[in-house]
N, C-alpha and C. Protein backbone atom coordinates (compact mmCIF):
# COMPACT_ATOMS: atom_id res chain seq x y z
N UNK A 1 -14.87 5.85 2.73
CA UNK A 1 -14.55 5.84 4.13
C UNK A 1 -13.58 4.71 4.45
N UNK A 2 -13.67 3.81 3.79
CA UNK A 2 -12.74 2.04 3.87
C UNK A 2 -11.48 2.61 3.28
N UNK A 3 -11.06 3.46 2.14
CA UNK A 3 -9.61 4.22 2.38
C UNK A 3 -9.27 5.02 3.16
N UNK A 4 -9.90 5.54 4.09
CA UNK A 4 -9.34 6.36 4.79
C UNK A 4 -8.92 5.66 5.93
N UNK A 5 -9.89 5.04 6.28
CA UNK A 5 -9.34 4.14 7.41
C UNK A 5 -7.98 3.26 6.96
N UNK A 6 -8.55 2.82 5.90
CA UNK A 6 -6.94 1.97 5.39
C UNK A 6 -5.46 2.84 5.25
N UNK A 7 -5.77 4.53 4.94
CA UNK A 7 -4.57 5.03 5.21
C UNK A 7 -4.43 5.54 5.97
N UNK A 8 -4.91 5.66 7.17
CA UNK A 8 -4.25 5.62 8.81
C UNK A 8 -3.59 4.28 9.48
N UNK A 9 -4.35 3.76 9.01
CA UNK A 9 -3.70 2.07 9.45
C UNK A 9 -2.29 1.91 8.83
N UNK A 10 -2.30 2.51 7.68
CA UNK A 10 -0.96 2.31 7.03
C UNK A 10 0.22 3.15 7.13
N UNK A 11 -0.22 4.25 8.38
CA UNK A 11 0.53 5.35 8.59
C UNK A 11 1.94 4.78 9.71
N UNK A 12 1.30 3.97 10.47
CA UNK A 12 1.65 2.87 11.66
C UNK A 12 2.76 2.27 10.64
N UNK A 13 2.94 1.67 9.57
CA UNK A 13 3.50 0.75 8.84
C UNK A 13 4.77 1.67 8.44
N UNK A 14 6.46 1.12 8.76
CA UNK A 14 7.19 2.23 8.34
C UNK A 14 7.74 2.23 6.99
N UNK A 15 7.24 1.06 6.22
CA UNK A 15 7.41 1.28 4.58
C UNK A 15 6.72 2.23 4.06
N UNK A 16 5.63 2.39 4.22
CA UNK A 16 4.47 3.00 3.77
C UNK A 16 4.87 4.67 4.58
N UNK A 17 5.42 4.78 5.61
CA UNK A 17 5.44 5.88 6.15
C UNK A 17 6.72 6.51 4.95
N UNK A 18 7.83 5.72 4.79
CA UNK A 18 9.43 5.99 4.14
C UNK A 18 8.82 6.46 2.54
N UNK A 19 7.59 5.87 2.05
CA UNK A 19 7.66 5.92 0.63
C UNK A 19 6.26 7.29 1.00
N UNK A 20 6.26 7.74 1.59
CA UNK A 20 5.00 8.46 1.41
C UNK A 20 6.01 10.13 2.16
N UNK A 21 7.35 10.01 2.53
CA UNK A 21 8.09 11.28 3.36
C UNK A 21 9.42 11.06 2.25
N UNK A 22 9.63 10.19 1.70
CA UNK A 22 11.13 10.19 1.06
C UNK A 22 10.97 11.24 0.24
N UNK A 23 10.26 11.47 -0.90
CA UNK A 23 10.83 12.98 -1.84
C UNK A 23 10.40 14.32 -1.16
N UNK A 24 9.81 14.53 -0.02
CA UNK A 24 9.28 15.61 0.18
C UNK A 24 10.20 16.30 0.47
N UNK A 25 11.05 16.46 1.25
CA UNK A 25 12.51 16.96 1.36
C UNK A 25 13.15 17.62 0.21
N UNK A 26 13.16 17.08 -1.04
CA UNK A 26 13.55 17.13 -1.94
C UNK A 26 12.68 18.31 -2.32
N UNK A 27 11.43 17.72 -2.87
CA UNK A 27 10.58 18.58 -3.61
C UNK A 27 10.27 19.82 -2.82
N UNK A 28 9.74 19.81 -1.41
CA UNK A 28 9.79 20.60 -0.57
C UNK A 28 10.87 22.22 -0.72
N UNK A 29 12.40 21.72 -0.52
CA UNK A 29 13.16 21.70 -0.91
C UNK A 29 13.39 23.24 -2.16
N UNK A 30 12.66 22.37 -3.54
CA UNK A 30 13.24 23.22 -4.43
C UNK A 30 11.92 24.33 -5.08
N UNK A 31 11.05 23.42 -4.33
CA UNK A 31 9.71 24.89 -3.95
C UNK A 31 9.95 26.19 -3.68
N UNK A 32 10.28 25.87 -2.50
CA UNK A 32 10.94 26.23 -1.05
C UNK A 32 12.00 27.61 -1.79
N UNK A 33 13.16 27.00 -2.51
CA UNK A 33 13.76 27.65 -2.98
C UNK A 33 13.63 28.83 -4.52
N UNK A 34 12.91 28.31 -4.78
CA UNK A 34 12.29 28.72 -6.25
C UNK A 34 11.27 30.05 -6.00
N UNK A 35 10.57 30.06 -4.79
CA UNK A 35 9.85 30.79 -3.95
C UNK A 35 10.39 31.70 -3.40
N UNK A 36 11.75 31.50 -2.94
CA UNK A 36 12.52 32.60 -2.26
C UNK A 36 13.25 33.21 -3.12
N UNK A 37 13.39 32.48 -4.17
CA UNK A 37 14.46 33.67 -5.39
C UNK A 37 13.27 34.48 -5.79
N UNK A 38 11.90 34.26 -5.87
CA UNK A 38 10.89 35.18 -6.44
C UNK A 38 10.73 36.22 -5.42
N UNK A 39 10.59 35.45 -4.21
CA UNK A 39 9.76 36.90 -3.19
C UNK A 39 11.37 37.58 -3.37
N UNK A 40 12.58 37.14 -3.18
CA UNK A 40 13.71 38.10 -2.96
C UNK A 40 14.02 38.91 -3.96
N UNK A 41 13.64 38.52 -5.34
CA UNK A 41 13.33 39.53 -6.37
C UNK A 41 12.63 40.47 -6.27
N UNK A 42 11.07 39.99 -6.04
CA UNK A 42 10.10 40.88 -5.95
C UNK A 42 9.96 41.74 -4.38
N UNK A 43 11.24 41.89 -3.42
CA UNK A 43 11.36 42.09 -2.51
C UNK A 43 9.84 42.31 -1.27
N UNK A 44 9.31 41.06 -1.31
CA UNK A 44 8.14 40.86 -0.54
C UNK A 44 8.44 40.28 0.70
N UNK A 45 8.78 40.76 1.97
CA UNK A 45 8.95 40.29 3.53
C UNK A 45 8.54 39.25 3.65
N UNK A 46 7.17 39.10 3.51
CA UNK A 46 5.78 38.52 3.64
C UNK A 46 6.03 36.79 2.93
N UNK A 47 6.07 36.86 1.73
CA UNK A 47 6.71 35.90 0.95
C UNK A 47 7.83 35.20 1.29
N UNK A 48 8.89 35.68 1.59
CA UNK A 48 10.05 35.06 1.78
C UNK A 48 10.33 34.76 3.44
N UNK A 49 9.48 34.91 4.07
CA UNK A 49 9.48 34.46 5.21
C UNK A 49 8.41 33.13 4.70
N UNK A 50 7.37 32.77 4.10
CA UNK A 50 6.84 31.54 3.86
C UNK A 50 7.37 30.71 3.17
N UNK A 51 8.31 31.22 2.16
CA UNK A 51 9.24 30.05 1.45
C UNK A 51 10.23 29.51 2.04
N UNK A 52 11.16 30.55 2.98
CA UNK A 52 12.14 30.28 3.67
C UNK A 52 11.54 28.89 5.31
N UNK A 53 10.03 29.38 5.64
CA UNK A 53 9.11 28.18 6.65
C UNK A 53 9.27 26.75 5.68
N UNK A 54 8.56 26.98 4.09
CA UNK A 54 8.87 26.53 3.58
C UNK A 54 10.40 25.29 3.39
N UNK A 55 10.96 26.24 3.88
CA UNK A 55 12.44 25.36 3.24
C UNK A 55 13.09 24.43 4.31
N UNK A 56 12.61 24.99 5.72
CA UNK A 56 12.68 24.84 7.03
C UNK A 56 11.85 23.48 7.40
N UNK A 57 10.70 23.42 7.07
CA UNK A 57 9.84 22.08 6.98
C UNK A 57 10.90 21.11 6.06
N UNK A 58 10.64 21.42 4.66
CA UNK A 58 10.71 20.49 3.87
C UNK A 58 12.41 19.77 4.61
N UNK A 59 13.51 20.78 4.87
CA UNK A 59 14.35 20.27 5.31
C UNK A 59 14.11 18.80 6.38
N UNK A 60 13.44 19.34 6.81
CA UNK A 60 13.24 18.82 8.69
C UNK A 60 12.30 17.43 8.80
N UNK A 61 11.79 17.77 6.98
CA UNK A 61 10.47 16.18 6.77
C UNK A 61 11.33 15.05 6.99
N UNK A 62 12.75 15.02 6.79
CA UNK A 62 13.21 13.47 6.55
C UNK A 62 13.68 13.11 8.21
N UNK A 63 13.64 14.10 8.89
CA UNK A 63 13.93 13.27 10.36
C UNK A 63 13.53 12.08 10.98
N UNK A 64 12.32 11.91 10.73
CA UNK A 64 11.58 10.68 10.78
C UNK A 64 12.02 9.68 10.18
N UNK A 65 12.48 9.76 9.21
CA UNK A 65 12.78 8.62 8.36
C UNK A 65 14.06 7.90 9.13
N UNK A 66 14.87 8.71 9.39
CA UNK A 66 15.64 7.88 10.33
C UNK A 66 15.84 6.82 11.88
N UNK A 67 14.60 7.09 12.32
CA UNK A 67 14.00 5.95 13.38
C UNK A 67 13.55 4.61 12.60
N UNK A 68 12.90 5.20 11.52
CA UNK A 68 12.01 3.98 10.60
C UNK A 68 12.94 3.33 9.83
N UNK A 69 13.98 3.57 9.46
CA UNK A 69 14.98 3.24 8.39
C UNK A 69 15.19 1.44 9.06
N UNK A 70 15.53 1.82 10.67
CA UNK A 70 16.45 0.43 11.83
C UNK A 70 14.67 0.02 11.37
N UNK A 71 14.02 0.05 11.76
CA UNK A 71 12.77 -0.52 12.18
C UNK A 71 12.09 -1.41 10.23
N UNK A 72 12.32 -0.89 9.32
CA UNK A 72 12.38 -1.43 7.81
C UNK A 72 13.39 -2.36 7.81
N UNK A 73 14.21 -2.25 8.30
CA UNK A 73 15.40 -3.08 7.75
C UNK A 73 15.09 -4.64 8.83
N UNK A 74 14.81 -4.27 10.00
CA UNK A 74 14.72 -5.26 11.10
C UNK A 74 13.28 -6.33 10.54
N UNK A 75 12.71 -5.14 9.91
CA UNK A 75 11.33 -6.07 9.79
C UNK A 75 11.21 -7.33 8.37
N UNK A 76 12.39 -6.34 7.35
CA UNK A 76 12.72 -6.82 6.32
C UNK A 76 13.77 -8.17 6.50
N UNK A 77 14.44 -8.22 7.42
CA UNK A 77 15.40 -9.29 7.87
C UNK A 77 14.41 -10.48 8.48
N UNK A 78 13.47 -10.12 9.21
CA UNK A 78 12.05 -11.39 9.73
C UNK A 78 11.49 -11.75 8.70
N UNK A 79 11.28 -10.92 7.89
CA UNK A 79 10.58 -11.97 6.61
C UNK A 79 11.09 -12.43 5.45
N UNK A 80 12.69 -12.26 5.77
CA UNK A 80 13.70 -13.18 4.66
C UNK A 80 13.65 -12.56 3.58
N UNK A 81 13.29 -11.29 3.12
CA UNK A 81 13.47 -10.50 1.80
C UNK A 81 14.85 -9.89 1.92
N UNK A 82 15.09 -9.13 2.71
CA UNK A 82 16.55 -8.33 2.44
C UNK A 82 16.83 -7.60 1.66
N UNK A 83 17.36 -6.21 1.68
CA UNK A 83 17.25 -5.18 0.83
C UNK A 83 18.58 -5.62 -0.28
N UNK A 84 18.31 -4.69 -1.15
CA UNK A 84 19.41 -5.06 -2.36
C UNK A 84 20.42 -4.27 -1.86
N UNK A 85 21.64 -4.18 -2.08
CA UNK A 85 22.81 -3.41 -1.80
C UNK A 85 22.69 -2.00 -2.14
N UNK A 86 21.83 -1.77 -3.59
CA UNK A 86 21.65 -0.22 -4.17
C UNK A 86 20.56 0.33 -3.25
N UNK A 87 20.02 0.04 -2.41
CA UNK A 87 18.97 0.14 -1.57
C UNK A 87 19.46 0.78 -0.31
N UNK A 88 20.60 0.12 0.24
CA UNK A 88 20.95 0.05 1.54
C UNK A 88 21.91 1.25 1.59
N UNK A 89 22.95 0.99 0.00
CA UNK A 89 23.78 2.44 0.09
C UNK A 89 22.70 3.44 0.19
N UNK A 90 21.57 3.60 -0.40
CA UNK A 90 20.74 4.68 -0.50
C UNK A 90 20.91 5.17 0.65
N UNK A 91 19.83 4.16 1.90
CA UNK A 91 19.85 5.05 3.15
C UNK A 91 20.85 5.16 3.93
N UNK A 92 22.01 4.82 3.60
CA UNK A 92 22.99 5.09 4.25
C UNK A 92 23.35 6.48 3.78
N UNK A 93 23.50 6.78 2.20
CA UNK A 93 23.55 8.52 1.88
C UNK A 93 23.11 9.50 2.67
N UNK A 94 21.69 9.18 2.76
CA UNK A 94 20.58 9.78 3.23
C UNK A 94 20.60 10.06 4.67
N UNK A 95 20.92 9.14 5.12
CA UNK A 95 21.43 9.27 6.64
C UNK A 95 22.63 9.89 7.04
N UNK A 96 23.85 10.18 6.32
CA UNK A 96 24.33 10.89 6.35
C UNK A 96 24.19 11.96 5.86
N UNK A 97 23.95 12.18 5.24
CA UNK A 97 22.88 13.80 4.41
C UNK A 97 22.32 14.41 5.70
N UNK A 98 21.92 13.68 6.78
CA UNK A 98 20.66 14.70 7.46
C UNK A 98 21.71 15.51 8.43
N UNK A 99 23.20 15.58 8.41
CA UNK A 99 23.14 17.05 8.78
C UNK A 99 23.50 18.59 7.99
N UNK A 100 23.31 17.52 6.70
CA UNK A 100 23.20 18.93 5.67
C UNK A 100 21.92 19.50 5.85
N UNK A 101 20.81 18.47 5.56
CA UNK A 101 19.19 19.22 5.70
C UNK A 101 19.56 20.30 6.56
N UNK A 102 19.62 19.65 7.94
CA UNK A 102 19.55 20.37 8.94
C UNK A 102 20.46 21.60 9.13
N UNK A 103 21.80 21.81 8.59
CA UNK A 103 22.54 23.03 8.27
C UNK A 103 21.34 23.77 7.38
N UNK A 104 20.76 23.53 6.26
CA UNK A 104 19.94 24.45 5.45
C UNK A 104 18.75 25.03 5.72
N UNK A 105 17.99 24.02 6.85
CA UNK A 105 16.93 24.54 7.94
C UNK A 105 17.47 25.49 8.82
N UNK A 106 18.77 25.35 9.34
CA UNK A 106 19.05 26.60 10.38
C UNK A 106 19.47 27.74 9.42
N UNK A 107 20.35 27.66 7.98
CA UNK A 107 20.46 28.68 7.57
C UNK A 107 19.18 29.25 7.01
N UNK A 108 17.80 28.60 7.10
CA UNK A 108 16.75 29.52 6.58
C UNK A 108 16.20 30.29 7.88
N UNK A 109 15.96 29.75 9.19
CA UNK A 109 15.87 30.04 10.31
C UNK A 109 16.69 31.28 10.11
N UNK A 110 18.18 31.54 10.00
CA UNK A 110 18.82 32.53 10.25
C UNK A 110 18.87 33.37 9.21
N UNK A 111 18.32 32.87 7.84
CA UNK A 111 17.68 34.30 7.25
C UNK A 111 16.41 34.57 7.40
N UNK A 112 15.45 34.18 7.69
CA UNK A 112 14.22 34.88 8.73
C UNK A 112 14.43 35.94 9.77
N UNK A 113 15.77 35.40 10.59
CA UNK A 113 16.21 36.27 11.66
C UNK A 113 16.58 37.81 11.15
N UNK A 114 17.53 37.38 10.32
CA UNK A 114 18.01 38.93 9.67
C UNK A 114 17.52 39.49 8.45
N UNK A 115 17.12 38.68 8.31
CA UNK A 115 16.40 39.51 6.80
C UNK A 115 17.39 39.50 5.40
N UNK A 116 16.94 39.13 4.40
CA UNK A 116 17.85 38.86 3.43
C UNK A 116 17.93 40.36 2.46
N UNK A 117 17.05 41.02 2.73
CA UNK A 117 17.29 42.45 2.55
C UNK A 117 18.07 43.59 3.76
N UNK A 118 18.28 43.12 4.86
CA UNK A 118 19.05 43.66 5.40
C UNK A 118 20.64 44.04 5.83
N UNK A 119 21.04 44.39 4.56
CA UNK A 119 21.88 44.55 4.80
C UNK A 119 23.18 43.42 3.95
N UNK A 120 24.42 43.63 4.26
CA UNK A 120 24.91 42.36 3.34
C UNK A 120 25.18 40.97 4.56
N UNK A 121 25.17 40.99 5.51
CA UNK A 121 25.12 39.79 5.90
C UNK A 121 24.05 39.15 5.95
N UNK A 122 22.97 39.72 6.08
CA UNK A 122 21.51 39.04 5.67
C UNK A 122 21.51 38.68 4.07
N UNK A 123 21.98 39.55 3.34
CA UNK A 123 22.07 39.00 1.78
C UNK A 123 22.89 37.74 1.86
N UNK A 124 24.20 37.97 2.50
CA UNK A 124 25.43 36.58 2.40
C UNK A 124 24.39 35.33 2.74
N UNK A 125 23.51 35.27 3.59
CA UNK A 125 23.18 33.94 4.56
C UNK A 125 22.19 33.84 3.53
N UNK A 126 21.39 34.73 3.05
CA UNK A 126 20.37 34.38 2.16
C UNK A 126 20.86 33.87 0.96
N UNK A 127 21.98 33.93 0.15
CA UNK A 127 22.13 33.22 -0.67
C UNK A 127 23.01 31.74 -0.52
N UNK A 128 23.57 32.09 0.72
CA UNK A 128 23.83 30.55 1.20
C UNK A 128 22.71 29.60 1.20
N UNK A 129 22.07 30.03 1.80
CA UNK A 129 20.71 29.23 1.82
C UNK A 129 19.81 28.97 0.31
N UNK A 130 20.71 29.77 -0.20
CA UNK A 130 19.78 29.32 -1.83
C UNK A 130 21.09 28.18 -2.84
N UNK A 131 22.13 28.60 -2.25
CA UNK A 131 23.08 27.79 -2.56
C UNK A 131 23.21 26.06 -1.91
N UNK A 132 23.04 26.41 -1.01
CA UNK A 132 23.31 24.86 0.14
C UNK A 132 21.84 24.30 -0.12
N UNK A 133 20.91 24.64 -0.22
CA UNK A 133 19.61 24.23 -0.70
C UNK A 133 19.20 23.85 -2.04
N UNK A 134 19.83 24.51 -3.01
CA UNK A 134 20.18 24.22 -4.81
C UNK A 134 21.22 22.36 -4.94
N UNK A 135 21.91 22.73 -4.05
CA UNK A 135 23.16 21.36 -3.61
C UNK A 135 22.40 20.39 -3.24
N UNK A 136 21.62 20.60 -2.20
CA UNK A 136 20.68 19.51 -1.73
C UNK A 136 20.00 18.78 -2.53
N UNK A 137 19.29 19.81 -3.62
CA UNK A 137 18.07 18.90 -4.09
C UNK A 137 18.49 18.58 -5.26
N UNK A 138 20.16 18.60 -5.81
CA UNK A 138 20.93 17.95 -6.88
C UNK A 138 20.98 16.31 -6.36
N UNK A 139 21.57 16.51 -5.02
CA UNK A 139 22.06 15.11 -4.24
C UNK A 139 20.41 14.44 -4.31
N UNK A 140 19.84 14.92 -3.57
CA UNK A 140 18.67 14.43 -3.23
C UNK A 140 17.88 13.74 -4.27
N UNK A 141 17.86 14.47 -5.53
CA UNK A 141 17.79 13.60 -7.18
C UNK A 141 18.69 13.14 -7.73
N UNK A 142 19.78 13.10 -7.57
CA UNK A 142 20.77 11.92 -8.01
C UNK A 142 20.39 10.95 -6.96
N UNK A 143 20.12 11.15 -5.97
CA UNK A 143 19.74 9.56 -5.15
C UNK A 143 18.37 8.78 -5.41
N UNK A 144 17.77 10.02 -5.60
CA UNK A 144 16.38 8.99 -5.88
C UNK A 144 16.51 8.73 -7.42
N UNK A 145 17.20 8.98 -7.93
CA UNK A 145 17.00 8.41 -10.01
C UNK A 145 17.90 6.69 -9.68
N UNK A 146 18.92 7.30 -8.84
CA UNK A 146 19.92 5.98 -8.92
C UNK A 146 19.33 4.78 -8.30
N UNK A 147 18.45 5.25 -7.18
CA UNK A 147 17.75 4.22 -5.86
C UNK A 147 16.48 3.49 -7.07
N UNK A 148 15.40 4.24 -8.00
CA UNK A 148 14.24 4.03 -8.74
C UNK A 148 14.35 3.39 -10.19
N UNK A 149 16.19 3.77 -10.82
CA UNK A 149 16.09 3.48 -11.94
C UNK A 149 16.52 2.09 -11.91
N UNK A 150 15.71 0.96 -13.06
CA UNK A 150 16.58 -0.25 -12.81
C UNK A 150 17.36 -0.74 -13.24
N UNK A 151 18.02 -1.61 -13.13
CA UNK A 151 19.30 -2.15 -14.08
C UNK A 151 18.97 -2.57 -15.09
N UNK A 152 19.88 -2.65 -15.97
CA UNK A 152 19.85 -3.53 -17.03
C UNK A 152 19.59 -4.93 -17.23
N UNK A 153 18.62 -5.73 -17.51
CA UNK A 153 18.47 -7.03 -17.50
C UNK A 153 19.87 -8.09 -17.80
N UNK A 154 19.99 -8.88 -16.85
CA UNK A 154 21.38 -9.76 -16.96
C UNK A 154 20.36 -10.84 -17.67
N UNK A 155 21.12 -11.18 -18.84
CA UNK A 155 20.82 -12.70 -19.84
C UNK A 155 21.93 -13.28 -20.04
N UNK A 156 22.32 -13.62 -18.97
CA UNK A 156 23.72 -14.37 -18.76
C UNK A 156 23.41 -16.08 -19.33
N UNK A 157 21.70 -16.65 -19.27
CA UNK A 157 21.38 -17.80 -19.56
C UNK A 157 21.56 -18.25 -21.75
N UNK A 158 21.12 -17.21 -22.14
CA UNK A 158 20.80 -16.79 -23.22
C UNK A 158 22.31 -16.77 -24.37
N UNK A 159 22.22 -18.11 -24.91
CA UNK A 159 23.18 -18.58 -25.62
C UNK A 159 23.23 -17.89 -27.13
N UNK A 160 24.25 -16.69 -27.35
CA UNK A 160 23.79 -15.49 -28.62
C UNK A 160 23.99 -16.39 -29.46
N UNK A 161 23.09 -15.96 -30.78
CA UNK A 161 23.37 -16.99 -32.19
C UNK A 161 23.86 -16.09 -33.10
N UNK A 162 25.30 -16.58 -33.65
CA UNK A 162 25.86 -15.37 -34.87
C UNK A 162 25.03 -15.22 -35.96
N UNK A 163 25.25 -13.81 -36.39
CA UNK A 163 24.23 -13.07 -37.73
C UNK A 163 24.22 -14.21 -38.60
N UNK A 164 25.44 -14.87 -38.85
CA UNK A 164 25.18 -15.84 -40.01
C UNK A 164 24.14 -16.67 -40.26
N UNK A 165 24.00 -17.52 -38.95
CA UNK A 165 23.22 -18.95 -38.38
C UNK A 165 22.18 -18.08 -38.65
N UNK A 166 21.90 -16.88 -38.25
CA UNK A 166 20.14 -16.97 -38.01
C UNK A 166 20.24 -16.03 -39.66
N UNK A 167 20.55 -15.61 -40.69
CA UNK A 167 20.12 -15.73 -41.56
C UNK A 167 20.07 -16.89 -42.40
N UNK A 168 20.82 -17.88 -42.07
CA UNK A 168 20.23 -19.12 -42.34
C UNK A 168 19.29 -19.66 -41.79
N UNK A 169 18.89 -19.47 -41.04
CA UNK A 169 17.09 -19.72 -40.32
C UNK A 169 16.48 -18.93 -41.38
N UNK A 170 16.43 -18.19 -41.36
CA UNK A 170 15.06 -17.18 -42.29
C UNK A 170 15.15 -17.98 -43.58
């Protein structure tokens, strides 16, 4: 019961909110999409109207993140930490990214509308939407590998000793 309470309390907190909504978009995303190439194979209405809701959410999860982004950074500047530069380009990507999400949420919206079996402009929008959504969650994992992976350790202190010297040690 003492975690649960502790993760509502921490829902309030917008680090904890950013690291608990940042991949869902993503993952969401290629669910989302992976789901709709099946039901549109297996030509199921039923299905591809939940993957395409599907794709429509996951798009629409990172909106939030952009109120919280000013509000992390402000809070991070009061307590003298400061984000790293590979950090900051991040949400700056990301923040510009959100009116792609949002193009790929309305193009799933607008194949719901017409039906991706109806016809060829319902086919055209439906594979846009599997296209512009495939794009997304390339970007969307090239940002989070580049934002998670770390650098290479700098040993700029670390005075190298030539092969010779140290087989003369041994």
């Amino acid at each position: 019961m003492d975690n649960l309470k502790l993760l509502f309390s921490n829902l309030g907190n917008p680090e904890y909110l950013r690291l608990l909504l940042e991949p869902l978009p993503v993952y969401g995303l290629m669910l989302g999409i992976i789901a709709f190439i099946a039901a549109f194979i297996f030509k199921e209405r039923k299905m591809q109207i939940c993957a395409l809701l599907l794709i429509m959410v996951s798009a629409t999860a990172g909106l939030p993140l952009i109120g919280e982004v000013g509000q992390t950074d402000a809070r991070n500047e009061q307590a003298g930490a400061g984000n790293p530069v590979q950090i900051i380009e991040q949400q700056k990507a990301q923040g510009d990214a959100q009116w792609a999400y949002l193009a790929v949420a309305g193009l799933a919206g607008l194949t719901i509308l017409m039906g991706a079996h109806k016809g060829n402009p319902g086919l055209t929008v439906g594979i846009a939407t599997i296209g512009a959504g495939t794009c997304l969650v390339i970007f969307g994992m090239t940002i989070h590998s580049q934002m998670h992976r770390p650098g290479p350790p700098q040993e700029t202190d670390k005075v190298s000793i030539p092969v010779a010297t140290q087989r003369q040690a041994l």
